[in-house]
Protein backbone atom coordinates (compact mmCIF):
# COMPACT_ATOMS: atom_id res chain seq x y z
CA UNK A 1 79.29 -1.41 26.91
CA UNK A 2 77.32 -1.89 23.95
CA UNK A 3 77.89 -5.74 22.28
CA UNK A 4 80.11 -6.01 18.93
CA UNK A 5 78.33 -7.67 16.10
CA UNK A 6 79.20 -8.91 12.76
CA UNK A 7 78.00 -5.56 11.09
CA UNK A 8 79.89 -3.75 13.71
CA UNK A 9 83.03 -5.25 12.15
CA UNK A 10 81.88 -4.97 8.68
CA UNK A 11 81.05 -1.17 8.54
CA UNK A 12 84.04 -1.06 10.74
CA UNK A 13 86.30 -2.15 7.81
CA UNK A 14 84.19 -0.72 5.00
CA UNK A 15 84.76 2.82 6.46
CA UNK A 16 88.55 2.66 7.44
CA UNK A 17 89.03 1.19 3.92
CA UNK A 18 86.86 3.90 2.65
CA UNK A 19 88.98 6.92 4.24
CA UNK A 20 92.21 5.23 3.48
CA UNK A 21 91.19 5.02 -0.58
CA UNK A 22 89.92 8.55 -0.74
CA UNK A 23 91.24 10.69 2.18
CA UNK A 24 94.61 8.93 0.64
CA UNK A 25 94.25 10.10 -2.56
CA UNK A 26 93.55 13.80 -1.50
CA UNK A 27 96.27 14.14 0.85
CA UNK A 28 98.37 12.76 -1.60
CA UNK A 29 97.55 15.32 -3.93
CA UNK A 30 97.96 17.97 -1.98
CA UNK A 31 101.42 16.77 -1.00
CA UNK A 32 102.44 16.45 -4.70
CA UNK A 33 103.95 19.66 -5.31
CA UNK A 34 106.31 19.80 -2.29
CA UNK A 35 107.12 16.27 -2.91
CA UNK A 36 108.48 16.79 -6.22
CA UNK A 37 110.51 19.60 -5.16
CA UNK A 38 112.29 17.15 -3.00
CA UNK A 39 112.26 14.07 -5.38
CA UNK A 40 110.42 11.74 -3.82
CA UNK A 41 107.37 11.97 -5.36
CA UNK A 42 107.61 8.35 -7.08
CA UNK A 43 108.91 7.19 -3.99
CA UNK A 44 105.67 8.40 -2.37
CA UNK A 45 103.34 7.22 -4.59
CA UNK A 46 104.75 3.97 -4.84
CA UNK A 47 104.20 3.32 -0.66
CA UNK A 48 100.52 5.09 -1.09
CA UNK A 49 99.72 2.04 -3.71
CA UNK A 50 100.97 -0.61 -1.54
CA UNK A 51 98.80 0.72 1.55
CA UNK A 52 95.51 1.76 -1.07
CA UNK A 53 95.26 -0.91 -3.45
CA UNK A 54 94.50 -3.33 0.19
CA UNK A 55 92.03 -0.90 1.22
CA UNK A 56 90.26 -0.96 -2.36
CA UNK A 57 90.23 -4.72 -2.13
CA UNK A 58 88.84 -4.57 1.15
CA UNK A 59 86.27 -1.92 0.07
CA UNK A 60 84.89 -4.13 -2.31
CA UNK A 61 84.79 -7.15 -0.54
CA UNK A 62 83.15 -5.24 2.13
CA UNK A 63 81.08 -3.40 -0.40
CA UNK A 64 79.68 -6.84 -1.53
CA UNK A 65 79.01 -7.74 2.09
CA UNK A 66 76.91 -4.85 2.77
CA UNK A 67 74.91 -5.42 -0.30
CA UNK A 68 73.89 -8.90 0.82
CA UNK A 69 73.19 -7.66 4.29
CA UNK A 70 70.52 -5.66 2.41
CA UNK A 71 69.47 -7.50 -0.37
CA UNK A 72 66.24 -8.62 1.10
CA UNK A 73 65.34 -4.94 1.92
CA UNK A 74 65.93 -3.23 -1.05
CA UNK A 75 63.39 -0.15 -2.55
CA UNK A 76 63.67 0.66 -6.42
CA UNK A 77 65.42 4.11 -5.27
CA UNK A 78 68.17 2.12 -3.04
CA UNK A 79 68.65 -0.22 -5.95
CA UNK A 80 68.99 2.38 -8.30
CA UNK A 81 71.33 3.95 -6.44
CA UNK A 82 73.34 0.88 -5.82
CA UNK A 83 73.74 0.48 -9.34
CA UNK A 84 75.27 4.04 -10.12
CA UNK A 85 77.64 3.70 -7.03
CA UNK A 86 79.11 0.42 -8.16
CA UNK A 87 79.41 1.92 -11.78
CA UNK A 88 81.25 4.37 -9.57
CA UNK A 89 83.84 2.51 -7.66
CA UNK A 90 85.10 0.29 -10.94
CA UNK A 91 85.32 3.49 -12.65
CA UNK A 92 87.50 5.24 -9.21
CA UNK A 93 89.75 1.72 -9.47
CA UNK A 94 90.05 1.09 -13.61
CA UNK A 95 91.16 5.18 -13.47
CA UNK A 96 93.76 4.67 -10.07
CA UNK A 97 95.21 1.58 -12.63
CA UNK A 98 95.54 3.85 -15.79
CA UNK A 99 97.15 6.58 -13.75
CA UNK A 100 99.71 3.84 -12.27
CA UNK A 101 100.56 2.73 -16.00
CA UNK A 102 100.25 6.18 -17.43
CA UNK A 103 104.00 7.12 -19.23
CA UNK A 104 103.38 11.25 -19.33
CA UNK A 105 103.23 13.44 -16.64
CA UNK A 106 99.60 14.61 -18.37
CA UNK A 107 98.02 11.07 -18.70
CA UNK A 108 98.85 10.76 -14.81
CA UNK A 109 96.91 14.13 -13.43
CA UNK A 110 94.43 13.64 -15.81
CA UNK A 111 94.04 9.90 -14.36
CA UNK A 112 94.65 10.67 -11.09
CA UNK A 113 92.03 13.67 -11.18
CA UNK A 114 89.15 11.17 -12.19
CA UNK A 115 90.09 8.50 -9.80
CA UNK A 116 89.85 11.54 -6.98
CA UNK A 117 86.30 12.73 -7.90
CA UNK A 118 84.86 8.80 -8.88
CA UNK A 119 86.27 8.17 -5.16
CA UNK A 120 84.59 11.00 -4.01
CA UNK A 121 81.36 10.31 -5.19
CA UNK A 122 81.45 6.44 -4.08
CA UNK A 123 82.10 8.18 -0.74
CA UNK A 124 78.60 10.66 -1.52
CA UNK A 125 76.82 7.82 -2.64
CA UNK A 126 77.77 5.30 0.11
CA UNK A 127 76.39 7.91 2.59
CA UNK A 128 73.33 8.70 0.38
CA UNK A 129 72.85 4.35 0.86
CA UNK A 130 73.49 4.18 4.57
CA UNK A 131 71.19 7.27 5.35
CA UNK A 132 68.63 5.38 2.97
CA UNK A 133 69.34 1.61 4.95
CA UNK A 134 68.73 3.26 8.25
CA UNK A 135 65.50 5.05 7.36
CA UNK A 136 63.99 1.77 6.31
CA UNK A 137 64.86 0.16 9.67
CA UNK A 138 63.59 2.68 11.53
CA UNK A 139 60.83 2.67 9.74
CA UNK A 140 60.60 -1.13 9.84
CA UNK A 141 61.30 -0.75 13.96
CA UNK A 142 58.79 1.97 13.61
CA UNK A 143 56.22 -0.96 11.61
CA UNK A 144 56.85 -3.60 14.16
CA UNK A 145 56.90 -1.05 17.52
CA UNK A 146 53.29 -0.07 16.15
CA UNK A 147 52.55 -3.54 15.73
CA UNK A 148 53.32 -4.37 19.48
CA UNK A 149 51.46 -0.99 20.55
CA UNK A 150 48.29 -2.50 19.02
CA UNK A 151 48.85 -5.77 20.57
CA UNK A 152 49.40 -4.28 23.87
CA UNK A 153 46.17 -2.37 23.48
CA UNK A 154 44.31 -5.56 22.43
CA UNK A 155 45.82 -7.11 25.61
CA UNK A 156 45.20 -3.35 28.11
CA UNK A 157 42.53 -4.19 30.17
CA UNK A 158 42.33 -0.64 30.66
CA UNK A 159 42.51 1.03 27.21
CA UNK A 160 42.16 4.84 27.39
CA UNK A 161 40.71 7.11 24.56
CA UNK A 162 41.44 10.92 24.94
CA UNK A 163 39.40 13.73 23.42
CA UNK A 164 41.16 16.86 24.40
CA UNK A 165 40.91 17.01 28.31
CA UNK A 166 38.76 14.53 28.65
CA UNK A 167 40.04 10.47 29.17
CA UNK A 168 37.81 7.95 28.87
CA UNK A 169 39.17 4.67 30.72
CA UNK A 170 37.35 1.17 29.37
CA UNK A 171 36.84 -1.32 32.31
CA UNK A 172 36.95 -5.14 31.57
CA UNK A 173 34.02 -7.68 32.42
CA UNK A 174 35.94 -8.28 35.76
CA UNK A 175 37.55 -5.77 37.94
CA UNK A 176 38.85 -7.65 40.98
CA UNK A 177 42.17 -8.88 42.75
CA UNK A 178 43.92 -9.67 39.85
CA UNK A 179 44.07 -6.62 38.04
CA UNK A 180 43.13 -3.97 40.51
CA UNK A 181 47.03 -3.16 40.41
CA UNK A 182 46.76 -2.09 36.49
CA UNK A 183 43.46 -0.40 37.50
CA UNK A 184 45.19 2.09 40.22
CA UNK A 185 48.75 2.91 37.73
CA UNK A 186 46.13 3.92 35.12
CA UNK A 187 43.78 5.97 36.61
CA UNK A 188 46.43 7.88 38.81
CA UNK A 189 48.27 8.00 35.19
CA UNK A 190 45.24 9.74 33.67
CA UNK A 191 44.84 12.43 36.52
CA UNK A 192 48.94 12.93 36.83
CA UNK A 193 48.40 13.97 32.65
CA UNK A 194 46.18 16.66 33.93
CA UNK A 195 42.87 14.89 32.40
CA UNK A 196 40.17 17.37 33.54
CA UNK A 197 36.89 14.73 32.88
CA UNK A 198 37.58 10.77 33.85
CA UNK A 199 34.99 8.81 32.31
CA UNK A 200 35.54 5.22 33.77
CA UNK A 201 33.12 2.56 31.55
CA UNK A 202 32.16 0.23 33.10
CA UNK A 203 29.07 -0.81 30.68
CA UNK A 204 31.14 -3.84 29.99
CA UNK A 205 31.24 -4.68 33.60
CA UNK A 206 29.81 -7.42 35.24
CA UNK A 207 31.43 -8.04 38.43
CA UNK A 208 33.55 -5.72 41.11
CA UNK A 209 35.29 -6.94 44.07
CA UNK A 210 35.80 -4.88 47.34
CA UNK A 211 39.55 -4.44 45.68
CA UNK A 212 38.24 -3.20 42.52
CA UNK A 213 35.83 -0.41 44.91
CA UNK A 214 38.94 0.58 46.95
CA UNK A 215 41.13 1.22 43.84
CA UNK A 216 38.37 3.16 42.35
CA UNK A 217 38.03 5.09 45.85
CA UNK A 218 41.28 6.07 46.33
CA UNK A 219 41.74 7.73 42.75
CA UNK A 220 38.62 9.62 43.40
CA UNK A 221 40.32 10.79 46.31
CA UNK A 222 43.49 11.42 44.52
CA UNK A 223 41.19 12.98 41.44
CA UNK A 224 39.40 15.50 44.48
CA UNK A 225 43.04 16.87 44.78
CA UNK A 226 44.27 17.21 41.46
CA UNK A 227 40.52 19.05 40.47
CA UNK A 228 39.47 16.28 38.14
CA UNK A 229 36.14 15.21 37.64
CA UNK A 230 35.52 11.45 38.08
CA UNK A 231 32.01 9.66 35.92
CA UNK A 232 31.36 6.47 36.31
CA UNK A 233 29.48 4.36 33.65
CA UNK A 234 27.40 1.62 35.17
CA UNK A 235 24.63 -0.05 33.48
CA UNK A 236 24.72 -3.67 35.61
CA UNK A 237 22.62 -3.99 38.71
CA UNK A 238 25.07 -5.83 40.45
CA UNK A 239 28.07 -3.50 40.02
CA UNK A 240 25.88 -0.60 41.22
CA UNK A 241 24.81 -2.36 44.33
CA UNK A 242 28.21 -2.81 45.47
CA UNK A 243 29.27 0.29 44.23
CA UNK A 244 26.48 1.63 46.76
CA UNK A 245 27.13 -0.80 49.44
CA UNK A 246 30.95 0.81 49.25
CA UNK A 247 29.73 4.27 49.21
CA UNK A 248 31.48 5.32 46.18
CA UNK A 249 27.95 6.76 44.83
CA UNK A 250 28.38 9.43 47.41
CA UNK A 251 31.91 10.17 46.31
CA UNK A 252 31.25 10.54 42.74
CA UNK A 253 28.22 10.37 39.96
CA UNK A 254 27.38 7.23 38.20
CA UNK A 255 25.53 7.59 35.00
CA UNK A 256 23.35 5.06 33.20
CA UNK A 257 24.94 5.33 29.66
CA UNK A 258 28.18 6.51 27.89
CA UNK A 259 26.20 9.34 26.25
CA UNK A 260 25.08 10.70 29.37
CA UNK A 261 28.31 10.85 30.92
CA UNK A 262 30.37 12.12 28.04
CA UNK A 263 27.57 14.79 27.11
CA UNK A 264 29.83 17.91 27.57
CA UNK A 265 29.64 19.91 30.36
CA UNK A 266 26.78 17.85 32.25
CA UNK A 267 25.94 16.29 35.31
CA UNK A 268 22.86 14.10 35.91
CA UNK A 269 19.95 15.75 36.36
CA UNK A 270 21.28 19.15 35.50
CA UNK A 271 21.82 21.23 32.16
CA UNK A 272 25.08 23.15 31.57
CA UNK A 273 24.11 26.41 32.32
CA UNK A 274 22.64 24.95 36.13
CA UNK A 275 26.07 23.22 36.48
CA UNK A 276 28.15 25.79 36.19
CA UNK A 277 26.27 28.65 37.82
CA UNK A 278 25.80 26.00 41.10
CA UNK A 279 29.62 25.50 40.58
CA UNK A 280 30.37 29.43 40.39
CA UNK A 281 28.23 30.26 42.85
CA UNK A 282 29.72 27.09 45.31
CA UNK A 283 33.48 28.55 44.79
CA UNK A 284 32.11 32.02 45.76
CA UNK A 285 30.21 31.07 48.75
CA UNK A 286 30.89 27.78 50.37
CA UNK A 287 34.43 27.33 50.64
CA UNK A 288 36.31 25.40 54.05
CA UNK A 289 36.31 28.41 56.01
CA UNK A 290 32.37 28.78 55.67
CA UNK A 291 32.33 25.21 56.66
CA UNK A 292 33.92 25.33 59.85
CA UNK A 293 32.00 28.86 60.98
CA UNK A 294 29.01 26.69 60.36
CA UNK A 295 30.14 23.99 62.50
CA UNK A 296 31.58 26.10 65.02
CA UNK A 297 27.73 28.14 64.75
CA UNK A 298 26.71 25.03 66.00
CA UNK A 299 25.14 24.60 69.99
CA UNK A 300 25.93 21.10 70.05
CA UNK A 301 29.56 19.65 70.23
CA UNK A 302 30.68 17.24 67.16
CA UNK A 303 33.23 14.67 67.04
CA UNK A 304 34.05 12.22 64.31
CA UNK A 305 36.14 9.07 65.24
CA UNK A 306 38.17 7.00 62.31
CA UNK A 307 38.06 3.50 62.43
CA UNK A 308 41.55 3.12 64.82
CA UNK A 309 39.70 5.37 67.99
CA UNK A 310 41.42 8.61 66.83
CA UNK A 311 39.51 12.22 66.45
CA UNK A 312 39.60 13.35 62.92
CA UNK A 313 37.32 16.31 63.09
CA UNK A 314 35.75 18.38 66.11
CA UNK A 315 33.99 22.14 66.80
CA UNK A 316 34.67 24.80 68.61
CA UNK A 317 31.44 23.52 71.21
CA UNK A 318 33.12 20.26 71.73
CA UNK A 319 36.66 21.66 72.22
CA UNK A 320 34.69 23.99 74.71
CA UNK A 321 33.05 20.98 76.57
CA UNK A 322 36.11 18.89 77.31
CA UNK A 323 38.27 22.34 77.51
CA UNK A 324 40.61 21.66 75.41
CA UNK A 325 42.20 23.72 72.00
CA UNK A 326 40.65 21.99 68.51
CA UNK A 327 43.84 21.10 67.93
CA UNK A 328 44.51 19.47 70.80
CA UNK A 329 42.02 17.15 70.48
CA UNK A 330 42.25 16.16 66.72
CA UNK A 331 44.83 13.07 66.37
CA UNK A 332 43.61 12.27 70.00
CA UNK A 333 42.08 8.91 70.79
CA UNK A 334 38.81 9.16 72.22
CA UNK A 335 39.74 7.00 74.53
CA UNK A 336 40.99 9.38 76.68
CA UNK A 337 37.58 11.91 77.15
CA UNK A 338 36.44 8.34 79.06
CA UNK A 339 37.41 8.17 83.06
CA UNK A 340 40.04 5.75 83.52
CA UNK A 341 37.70 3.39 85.54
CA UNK A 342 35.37 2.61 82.03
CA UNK A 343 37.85 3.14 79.51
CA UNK A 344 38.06 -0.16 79.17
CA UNK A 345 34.77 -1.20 78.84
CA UNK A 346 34.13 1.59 76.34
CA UNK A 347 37.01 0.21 73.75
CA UNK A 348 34.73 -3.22 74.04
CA UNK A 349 31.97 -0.83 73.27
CA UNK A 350 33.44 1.38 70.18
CA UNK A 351 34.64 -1.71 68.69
CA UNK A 352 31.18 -3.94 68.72
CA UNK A 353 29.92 -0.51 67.43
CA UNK A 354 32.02 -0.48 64.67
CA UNK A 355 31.29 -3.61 63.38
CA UNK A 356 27.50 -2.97 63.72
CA UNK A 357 27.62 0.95 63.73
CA UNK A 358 23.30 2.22 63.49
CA UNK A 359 21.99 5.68 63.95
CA UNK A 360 21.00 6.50 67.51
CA UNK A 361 19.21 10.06 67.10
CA UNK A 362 18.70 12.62 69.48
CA UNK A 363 15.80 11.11 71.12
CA UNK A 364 17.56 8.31 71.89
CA UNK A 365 20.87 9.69 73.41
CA UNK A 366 22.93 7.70 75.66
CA UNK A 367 24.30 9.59 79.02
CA UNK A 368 27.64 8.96 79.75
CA UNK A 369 30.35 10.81 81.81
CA UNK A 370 33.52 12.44 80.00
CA UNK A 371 36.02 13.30 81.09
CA UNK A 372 37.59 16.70 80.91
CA UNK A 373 41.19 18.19 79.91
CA UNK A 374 41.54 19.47 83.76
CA UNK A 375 40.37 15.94 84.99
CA UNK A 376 37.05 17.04 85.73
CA UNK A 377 34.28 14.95 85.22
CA UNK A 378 30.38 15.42 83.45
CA UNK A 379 27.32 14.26 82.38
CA UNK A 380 27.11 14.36 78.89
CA UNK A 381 24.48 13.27 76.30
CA UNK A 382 25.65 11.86 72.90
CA UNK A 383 23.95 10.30 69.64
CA UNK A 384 25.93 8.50 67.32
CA UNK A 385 25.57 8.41 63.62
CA UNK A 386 27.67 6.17 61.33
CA UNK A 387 29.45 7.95 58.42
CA UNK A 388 30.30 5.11 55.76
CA UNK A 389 32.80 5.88 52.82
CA UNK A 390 34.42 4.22 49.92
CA UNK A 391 37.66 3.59 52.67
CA UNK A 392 36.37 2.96 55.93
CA UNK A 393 32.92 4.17 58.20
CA UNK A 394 33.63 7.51 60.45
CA UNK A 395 31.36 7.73 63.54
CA UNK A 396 29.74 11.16 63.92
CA UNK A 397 28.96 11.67 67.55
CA UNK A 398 26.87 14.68 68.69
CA UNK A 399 27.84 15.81 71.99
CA UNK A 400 25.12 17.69 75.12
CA UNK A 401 26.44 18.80 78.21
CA UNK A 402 23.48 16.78 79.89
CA UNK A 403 21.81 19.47 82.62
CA UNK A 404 21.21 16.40 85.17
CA UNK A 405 22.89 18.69 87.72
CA UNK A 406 20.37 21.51 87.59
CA UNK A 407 17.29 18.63 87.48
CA UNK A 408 18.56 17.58 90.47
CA UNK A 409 19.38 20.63 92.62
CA UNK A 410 15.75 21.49 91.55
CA UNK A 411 14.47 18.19 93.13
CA UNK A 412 16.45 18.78 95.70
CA UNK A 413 14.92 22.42 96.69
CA UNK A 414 11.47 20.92 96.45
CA UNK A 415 12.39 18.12 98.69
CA UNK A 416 13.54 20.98 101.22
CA UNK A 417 10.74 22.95 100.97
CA UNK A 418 7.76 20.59 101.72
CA UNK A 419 9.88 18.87 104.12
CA UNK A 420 9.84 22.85 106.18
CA UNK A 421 6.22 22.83 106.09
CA UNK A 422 5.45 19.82 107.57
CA UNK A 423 8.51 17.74 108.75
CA UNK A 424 7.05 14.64 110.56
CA UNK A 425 4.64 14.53 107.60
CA UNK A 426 7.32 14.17 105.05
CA UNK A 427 9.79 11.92 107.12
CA UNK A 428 8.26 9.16 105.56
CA UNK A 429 8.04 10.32 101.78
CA UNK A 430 12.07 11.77 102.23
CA UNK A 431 13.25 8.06 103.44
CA UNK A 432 11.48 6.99 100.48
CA UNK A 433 12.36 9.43 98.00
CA UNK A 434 16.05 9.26 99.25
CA UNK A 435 15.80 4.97 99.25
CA UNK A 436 14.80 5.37 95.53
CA UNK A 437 17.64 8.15 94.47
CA UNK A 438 19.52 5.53 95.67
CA UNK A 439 18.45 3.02 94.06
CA UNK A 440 18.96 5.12 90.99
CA UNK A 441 22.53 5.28 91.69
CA UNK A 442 23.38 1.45 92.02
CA UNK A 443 21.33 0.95 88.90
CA UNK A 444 23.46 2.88 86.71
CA UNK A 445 26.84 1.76 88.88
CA UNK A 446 25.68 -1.49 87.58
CA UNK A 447 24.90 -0.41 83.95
CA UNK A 448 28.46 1.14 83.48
CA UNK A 449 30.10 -2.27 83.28
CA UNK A 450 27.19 -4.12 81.50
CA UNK A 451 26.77 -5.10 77.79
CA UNK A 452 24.98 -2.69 75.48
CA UNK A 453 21.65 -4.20 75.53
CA UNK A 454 21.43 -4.81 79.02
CA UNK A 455 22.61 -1.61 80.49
CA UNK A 456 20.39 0.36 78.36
CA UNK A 457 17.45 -1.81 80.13
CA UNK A 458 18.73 -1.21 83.53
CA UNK A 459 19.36 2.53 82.56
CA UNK A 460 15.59 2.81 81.82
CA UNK A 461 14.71 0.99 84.78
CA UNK A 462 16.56 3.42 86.84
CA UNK A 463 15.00 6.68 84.84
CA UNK A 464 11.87 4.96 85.71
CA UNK A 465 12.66 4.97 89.98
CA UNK A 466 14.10 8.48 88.87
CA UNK A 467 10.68 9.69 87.18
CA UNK A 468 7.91 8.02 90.20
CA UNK A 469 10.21 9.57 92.95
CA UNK A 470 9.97 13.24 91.03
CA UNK A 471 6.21 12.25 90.93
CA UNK A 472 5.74 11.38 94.32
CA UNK A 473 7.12 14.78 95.59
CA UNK A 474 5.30 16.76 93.19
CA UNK A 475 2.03 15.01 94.30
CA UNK A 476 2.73 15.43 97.99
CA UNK A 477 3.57 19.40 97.30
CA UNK A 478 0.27 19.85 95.17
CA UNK A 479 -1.69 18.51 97.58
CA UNK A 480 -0.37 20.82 100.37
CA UNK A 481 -0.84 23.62 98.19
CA UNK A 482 -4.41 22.64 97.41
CA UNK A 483 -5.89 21.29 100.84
CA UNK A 484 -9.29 21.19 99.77
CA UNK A 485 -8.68 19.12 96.80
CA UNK A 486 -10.91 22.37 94.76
């Protein structure tokens, strides 16, 4: 309930007075004729007078009150107007007294006619004042609500400007911590409006925390969905390094100047016309589905892994290797292609990778074993490539059924062959060949439970037995071939 106030009571008062004096008077008068026919006419008017003459009292009393309420706040047109309605009422109460002491039945309707139509036009006029008292306050609620807009966007770290569909959000020196929560309501504001460009300025920028980056990042990402088109202004160093550092400068372009970003209809680099046949000519041709036929195009399985283990992303080749659906295998941690007897030592692994994640390209690929849908296990070969964004670093892993199995059966058939042609020759250079396979094998039984560093030395060590016993065979099976040494 709303809270009674002093000028609650007053206009209270002031009106019920008000319909008592007038709405009396015209009743009254309407009444007249029938009231006479049953002689009580005098009667009547004599109870009206003791009931009107308290609300007259009252509407002048409450009259004055009114008029000091507003006497601060008066225009020339409400004075004016005050004027003729008090000229007014003394003329409606000097006429209601002539027509009480009037001795002839004309003097009275002649009376009581111009006290009715003076009381009606107090009434007029009183409205004509109220509609003129409220007008001012709202326009002096109007004054003072304009007054606190401006203040509030003198104290808006975040002002925004708007030129048709395009929203230009002003950044303060510091964007950090403290107001990175004003930061995120105000860009997700603009883009919920439907702002098609979002230039954010940050020429007036001098520092950005990681909090400041993440806000930024995540209404870019929110922008991406609701097809606006972030800018970012950025003119010192500092900002733009971490800005870089982040990886928002692959999410969205950052321009050098205000002009440059606000030019219509350009990107850096590239003139209207270039933008928006590269733009037509991108929602024609690539779209998601051409994506994924090129990845699925691909020979090569690929897997991308979030920061928390679990497979965001993966190809028809990969799905094929592990023989599993694609969608079995996104959500999955990747964790589980890993036999249960290293699984543990690859978490340890994918975590100190995570924290130091570096490129390890396709000459340099790691062979592991996986681990298949049907609990199979094989060889595979995989590089790793870090993925950083604005939110957190994906790992990109390129996955090679390794063809180990095939190298060896071949090995294997030349071991056979030379050891047909001559077999007490080759006694000696099988015991050896077979001593250094197995050596191989406890070399990289060691290296499975080994840190990085270290079991990629013993790995090469073991490639290295691998390679001189492949040599020694071929040597032994070229000389046989050749006897003469021509």
């Amino acid at each position: 309930m709303l809270a009674v106030s002093w000028d609650t009571i007053r206009l209270f008062l002031h009106v019920l007075a008000a319909t008592i004096w007038v709405g009396g008077q015209l009743v009254l008068a309407a009444l007249v004729p029938i009231l006479r026919k049953g002689g009580v006419a005098t009667e009547a008017a004599r109870r009206f007078n003791q009931v009107a003459w308290v609300a007259f009292a009252v509407l002048v009393a409450t009259g004055i009150w009114n008029v000091a309420a507003v006497s601060g706040q008066m225009s020339p047109s409400y004075r004016t107007t005050l004027i003729i309605k008090l000229v007014v009422v003394v003329i409606s109460g000097v006429t209601a007294a002539l027509h009480l002491r009037s001795r002839t039945a004309r003097g009275r309707a002649i009376f009581g006619a111009l006290t009715g139509l003076s009381a009606l036009a107090a009434l007029f006029l009183g409205v004509l004042l109220a509609g003129l008292t409220s007008a001012a306050k709202r326009r002096k609620v109007g004054h003072h609500q304009t007054r606190r807009g401006e203040a509030a966007m003198r104290d808006d770290p975040f002002p925004v400007a708007w030129a048709g569909r395009q929203a230009l959000v002003a950044f303060p020196g510091h964007v950090g911590i403290s107001n990175v929560g004003q930061l995120r309501d105000r860009l997700l504001a603009v883009i919920n409006r439907g702002a098609a460009v979002l230039i954010a300025d940050m020429t007036g920028t001098a520092s950005c925390d990681h909090a400041g980056v993440e806000a930024l990042a995540r209404a870019c990402q929110q922008a991406a969905i609701s097809g606006t088109q972030v800018r970012l202004v950025v003119t010192a160093p500092g900002v733009r390094r971490v800005l870089a550092i982040e990886g928002l400068d692959r999410m969205v372009p950052i321009y050098p100047s205000l002009g440059a970003a606000t030019e219509d209809g350009h990107g850096p680099g590239q003139s209207r016309a270039d933008r928006a046949a590269f733009s037509a000519a991108t929602a024609r041709s690539v779209t998601p589905a051409v994506l994924w036929q090129l990845l699925d195009a691909l020979g090569d399985g690929l897997l991308m892994v979030a920061h928390d283990g679990k497979i965001v992303l993966v190809n028809r080749r990969c799905a094929e290797i592990f023989g599993y659906r694609r969608e079995e295998l996104t959500g999955l941690p990747v964790d589980a292609l890993v036999p249960s007897e290293v699984r543990a030592a690859h978490q340890g692994y994918r975590a100190g990778y995570h924290k130091e994640p570096e490129p390890r390209p396709m000459a340099e690929r790691v062979r592991l074993v996986a681990l298949r849908r049907d609990g199979a296990t094989l060889p595979v070969e995989i590089s790793l490539s870090p993925l950083p964004t604005a939110s957190e670093t994906f790992i990109l892993a390129v996955i090679r059924a390794a063809i180990e199995p095939e190298q060896r059966h071949d090995l294997l058939d030349l071991a056979r062959g030379v050891a047909a042609d001559q077999p007490q020759v080759t006694g000696d250079l099988l015991d050896r060949v077979v001593g250094q396979l197995f050596q191989v094998g406890l070399s990289v039984q060691a290296a499975s439970g080994l840190p990085g560093d270290v079991a990629r030395e013993r790995l090469a060590k073991a490639l290295d037995q691998l390679d001189d016993a492949i040599e020694e065979i071929r040597n032994y099976a070229f000389e046989r071939s050749d006897p003469l040494g021509t």
